[in-house]
N, C-alpha and C. Protein backbone atom coordinates (compact mmCIF):
# COMPACT_ATOMS: atom_id res chain seq x y z
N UNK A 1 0.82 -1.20 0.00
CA UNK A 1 0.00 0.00 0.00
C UNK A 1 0.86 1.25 0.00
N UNK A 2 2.16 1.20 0.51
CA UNK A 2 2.73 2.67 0.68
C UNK A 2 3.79 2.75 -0.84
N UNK A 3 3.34 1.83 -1.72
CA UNK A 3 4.32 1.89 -3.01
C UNK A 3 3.21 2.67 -3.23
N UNK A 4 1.55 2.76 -3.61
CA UNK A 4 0.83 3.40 -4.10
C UNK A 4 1.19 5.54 -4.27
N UNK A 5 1.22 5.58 -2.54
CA UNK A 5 1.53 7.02 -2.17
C UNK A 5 1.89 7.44 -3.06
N UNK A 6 3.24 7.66 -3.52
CA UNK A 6 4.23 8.10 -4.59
C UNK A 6 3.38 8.46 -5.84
N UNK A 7 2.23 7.61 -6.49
CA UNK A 7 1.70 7.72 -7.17
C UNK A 7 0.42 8.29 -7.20
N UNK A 8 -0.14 8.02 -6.17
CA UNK A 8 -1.30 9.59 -5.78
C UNK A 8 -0.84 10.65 -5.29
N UNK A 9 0.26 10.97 -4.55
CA UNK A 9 0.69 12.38 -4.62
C UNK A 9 1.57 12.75 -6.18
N UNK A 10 2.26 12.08 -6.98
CA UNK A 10 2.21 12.42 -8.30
C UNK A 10 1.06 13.18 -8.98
N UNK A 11 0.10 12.32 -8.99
CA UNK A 11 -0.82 12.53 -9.63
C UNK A 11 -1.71 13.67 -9.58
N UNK A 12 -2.05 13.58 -7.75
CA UNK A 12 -2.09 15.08 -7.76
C UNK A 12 -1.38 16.38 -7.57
N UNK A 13 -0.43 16.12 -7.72
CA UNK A 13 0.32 17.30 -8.01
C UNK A 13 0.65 17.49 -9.66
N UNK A 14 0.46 16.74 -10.08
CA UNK A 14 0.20 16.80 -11.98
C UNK A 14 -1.46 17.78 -11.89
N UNK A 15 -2.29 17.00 -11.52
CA UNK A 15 -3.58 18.25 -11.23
C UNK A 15 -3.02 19.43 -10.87
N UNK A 16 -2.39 19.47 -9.53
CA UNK A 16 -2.42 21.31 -9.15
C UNK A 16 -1.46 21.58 -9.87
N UNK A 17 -0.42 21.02 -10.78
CA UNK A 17 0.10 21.96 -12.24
C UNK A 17 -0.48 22.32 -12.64
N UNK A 18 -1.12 21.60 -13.45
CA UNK A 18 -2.46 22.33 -15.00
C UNK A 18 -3.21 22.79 -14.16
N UNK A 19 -3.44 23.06 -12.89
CA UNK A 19 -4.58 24.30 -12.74
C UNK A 19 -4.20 25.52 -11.97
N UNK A 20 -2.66 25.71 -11.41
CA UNK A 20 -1.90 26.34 -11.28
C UNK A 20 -1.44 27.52 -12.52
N UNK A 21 -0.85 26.25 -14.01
CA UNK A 21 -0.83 26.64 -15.03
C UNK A 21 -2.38 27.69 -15.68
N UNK A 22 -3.81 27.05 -15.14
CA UNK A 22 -4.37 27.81 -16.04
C UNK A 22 -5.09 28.90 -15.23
N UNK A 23 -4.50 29.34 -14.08
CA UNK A 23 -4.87 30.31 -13.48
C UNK A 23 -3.95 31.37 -13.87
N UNK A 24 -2.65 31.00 -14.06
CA UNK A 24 -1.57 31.86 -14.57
C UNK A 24 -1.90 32.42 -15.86
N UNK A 25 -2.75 31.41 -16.37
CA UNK A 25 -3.23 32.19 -17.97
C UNK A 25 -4.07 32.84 -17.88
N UNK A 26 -5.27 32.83 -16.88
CA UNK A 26 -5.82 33.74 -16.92
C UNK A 26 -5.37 35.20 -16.18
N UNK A 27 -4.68 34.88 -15.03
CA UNK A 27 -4.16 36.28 -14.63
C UNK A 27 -3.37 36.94 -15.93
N UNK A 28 -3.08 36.28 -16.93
CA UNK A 28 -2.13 37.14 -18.03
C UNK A 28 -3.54 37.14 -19.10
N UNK A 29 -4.50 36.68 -19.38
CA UNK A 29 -5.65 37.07 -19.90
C UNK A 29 -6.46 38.28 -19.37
N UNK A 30 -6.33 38.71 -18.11
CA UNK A 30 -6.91 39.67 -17.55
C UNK A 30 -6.46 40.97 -18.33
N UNK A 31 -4.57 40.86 -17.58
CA UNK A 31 -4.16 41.82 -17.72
C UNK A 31 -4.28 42.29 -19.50
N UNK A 32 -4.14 41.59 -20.47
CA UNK A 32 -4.19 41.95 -22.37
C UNK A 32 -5.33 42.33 -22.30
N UNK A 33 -6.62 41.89 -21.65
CA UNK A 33 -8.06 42.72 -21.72
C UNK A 33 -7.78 43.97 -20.89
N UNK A 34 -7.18 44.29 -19.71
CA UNK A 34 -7.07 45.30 -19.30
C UNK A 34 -6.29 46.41 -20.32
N UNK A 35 -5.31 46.04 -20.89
CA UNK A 35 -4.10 46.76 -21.53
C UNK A 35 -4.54 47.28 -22.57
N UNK A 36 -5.72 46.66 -23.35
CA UNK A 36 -6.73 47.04 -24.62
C UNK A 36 -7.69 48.11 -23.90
N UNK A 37 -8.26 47.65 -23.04
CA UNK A 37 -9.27 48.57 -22.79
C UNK A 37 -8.52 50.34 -21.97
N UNK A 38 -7.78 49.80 -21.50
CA UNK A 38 -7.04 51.66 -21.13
C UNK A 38 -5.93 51.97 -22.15
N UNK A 39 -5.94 51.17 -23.25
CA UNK A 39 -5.17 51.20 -24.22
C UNK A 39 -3.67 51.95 -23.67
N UNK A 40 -3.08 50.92 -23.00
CA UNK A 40 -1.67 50.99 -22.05
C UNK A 40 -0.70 49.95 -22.02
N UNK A 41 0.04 49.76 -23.35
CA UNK A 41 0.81 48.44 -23.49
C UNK A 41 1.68 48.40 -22.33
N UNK A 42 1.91 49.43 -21.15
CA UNK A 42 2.74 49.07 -20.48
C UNK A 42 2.60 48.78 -18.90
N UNK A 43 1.12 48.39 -18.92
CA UNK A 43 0.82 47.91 -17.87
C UNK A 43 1.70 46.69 -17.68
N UNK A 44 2.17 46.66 -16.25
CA UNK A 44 2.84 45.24 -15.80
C UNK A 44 1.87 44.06 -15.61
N UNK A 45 2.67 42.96 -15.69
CA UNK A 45 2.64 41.85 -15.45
C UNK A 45 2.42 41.26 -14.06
N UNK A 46 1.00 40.84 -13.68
CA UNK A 46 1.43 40.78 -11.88
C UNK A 46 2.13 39.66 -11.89
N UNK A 47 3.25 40.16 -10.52
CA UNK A 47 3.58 38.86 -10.25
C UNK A 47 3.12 37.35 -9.81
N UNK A 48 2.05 37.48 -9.34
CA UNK A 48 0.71 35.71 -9.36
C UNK A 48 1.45 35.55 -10.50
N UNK A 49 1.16 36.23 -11.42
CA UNK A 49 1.11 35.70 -12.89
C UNK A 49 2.28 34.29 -13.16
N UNK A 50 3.72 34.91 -12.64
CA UNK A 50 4.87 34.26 -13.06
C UNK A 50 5.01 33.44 -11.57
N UNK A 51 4.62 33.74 -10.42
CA UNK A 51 4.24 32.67 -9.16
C UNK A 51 3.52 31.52 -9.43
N UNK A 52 2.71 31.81 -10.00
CA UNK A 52 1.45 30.65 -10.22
C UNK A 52 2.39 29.65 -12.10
N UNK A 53 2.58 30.35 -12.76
CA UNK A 53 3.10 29.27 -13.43
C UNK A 53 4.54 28.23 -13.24
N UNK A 54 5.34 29.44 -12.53
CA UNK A 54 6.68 28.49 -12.23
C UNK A 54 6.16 27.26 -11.22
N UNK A 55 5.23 27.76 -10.37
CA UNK A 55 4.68 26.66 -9.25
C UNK A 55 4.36 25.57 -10.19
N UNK A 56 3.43 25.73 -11.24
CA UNK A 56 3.15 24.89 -11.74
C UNK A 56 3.45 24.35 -12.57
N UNK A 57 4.95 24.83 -13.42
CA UNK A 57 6.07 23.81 -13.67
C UNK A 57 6.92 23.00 -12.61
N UNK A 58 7.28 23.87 -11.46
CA UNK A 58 7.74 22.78 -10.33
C UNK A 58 6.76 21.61 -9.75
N UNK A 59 5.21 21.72 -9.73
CA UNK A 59 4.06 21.02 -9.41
C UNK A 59 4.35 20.02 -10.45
N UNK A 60 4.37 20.21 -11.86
CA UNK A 60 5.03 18.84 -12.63
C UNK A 60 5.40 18.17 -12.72
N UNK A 61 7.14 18.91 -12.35
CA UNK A 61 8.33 18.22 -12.78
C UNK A 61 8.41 16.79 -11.15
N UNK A 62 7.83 17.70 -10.68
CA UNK A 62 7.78 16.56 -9.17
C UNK A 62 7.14 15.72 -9.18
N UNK A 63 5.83 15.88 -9.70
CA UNK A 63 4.65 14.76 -10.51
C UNK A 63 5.46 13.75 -10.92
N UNK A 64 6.12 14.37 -12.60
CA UNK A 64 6.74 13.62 -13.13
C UNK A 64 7.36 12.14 -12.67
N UNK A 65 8.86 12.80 -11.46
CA UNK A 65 10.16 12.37 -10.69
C UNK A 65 9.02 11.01 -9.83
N UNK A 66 7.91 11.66 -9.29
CA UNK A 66 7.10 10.64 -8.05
C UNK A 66 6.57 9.84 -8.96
N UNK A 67 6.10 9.80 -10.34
CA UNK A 67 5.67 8.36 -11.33
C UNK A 67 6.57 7.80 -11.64
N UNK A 68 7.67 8.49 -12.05
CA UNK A 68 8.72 7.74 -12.68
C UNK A 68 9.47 6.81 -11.72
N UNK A 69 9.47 7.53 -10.40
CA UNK A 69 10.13 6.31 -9.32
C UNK A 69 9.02 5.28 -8.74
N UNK A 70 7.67 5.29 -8.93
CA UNK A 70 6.99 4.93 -9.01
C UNK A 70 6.64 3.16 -10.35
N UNK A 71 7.20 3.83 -11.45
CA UNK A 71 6.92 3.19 -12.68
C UNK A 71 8.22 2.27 -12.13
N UNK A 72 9.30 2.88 -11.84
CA UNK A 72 10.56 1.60 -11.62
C UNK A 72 10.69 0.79 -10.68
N UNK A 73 9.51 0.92 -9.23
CA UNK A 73 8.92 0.06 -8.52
C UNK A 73 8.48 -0.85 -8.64
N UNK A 74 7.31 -0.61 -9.91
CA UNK A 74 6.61 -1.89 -9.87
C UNK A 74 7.11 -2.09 -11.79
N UNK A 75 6.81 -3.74 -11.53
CA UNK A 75 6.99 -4.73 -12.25
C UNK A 75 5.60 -4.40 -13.81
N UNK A 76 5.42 -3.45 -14.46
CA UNK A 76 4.17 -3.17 -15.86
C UNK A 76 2.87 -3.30 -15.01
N UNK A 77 2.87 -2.91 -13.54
CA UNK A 77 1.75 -2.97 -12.79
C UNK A 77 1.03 -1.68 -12.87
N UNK A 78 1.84 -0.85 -13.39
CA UNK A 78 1.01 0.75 -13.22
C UNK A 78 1.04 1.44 -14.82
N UNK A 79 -0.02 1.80 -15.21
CA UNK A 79 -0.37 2.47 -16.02
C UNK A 79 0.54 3.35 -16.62
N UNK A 80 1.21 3.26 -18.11
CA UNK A 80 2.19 4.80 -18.42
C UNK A 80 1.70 5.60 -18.63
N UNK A 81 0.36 5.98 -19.56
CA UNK A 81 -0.76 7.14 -19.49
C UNK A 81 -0.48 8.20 -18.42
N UNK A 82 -0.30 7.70 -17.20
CA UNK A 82 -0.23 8.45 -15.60
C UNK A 82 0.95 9.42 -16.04
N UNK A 83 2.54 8.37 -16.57
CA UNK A 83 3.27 9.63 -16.76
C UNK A 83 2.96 10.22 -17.85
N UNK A 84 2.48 9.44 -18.89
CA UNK A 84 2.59 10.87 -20.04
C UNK A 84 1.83 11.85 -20.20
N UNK A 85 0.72 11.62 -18.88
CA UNK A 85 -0.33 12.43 -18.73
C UNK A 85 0.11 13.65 -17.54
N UNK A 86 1.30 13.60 -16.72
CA UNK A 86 1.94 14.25 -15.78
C UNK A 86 3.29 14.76 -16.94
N UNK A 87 3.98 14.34 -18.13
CA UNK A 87 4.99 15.06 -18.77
C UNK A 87 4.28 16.08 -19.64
N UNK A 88 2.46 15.93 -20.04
CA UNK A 88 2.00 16.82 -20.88
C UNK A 88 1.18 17.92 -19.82
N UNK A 89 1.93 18.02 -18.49
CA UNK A 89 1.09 18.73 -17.30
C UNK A 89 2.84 19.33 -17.43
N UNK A 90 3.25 19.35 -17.27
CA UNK A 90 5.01 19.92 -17.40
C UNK A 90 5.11 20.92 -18.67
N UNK A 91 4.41 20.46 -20.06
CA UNK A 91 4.83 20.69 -21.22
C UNK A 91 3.56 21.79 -20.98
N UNK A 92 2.90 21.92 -20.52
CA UNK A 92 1.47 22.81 -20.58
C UNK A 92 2.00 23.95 -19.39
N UNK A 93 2.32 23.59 -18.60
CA UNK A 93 2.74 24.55 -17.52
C UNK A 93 4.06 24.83 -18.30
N UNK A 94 5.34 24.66 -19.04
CA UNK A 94 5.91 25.44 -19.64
C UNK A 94 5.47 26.76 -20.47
N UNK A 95 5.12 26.02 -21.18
CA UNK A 95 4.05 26.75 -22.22
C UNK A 95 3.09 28.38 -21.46
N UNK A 96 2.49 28.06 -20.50
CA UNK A 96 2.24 29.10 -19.73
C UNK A 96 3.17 30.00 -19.86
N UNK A 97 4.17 29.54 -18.60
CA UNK A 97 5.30 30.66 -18.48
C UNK A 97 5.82 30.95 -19.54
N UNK A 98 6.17 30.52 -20.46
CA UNK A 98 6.71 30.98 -21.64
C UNK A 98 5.82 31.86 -22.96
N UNK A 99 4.35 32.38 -22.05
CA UNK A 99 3.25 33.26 -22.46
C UNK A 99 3.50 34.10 -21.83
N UNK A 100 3.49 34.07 -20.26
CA UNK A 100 3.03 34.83 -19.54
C UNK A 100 4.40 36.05 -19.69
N UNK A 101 5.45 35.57 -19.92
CA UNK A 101 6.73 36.12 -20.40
C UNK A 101 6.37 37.22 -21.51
N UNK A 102 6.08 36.65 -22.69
CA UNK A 102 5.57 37.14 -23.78
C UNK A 102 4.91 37.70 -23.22
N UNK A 103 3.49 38.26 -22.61
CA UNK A 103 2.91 39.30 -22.30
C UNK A 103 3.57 40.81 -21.03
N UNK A 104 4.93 40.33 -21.08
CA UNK A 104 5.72 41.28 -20.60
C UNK A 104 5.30 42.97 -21.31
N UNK A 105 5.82 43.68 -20.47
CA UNK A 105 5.14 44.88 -21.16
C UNK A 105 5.56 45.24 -22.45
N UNK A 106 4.92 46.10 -23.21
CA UNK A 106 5.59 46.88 -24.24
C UNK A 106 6.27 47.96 -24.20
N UNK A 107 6.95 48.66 -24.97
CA UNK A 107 7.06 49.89 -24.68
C UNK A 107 6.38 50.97 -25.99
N UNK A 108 5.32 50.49 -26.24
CA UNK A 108 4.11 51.03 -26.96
C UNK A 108 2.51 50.88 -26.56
N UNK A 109 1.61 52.25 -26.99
CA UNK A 109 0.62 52.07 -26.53
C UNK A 109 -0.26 51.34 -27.42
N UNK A 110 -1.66 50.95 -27.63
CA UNK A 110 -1.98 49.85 -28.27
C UNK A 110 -2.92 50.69 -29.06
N UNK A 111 -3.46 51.86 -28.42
CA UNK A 111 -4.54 52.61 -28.87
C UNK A 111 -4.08 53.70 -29.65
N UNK A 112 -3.12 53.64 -29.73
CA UNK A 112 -2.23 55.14 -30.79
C UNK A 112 -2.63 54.41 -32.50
N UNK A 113 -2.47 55.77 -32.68
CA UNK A 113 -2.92 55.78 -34.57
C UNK A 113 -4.30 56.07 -34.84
């Protein structure tokens, strides 16, 4: 029973990535609707924004490490889906931060012309 652990705290911590990750998208969805509407490319970036996605690349990569030592435990007893479903919770929470980056400020306004 305690080989299991490893693999339900994986697992959910593969969950609180991708929803870590898609809170981070929306705090950077807020701010591009905000930045349009006061037409102010240089509103910042809150920091949640880049808190909440690095969390939820580290929430991953730990996912990941707890299936994978998990998968070399047992003998084709556990499902691989679990990890490739915790490496595409890594690849999605990259992906975030590597938006939320991109919505770094400008140094132009959006409403000029």
């Amino acid at each position: 029973m305690t080989t299991t652990r490893p693999a339900i705290a994986g697992g959910l911590l593969a969950v609180a990535g991708a929803v870590l990750a898609f809170l981070a998208t929306q705090v950077s969805t807020d701010l591009t609707h905000q930045r349009s509407s006061t037409c102010n490319g240089l509103l910042p970036m809150p920091t949640s924004a880049y808190v909440l996605g690095w969390t939820g690349v580290a929430a991953g990569v730990i996912a990941v490490v707890l299936l994978v030592s998990r998968l070399r435990q047992s003998r084709g007893g556990w499902p691989v889906w679990v990890l490739v479903l915790a490496v595409l919770v890594v690849l999605f929470a990259g992906f975030v931060v590597y938006t939320v980056y991109g919505d770094a400020p400008t140094t132009r306004f959006q409403c000029s012309g």
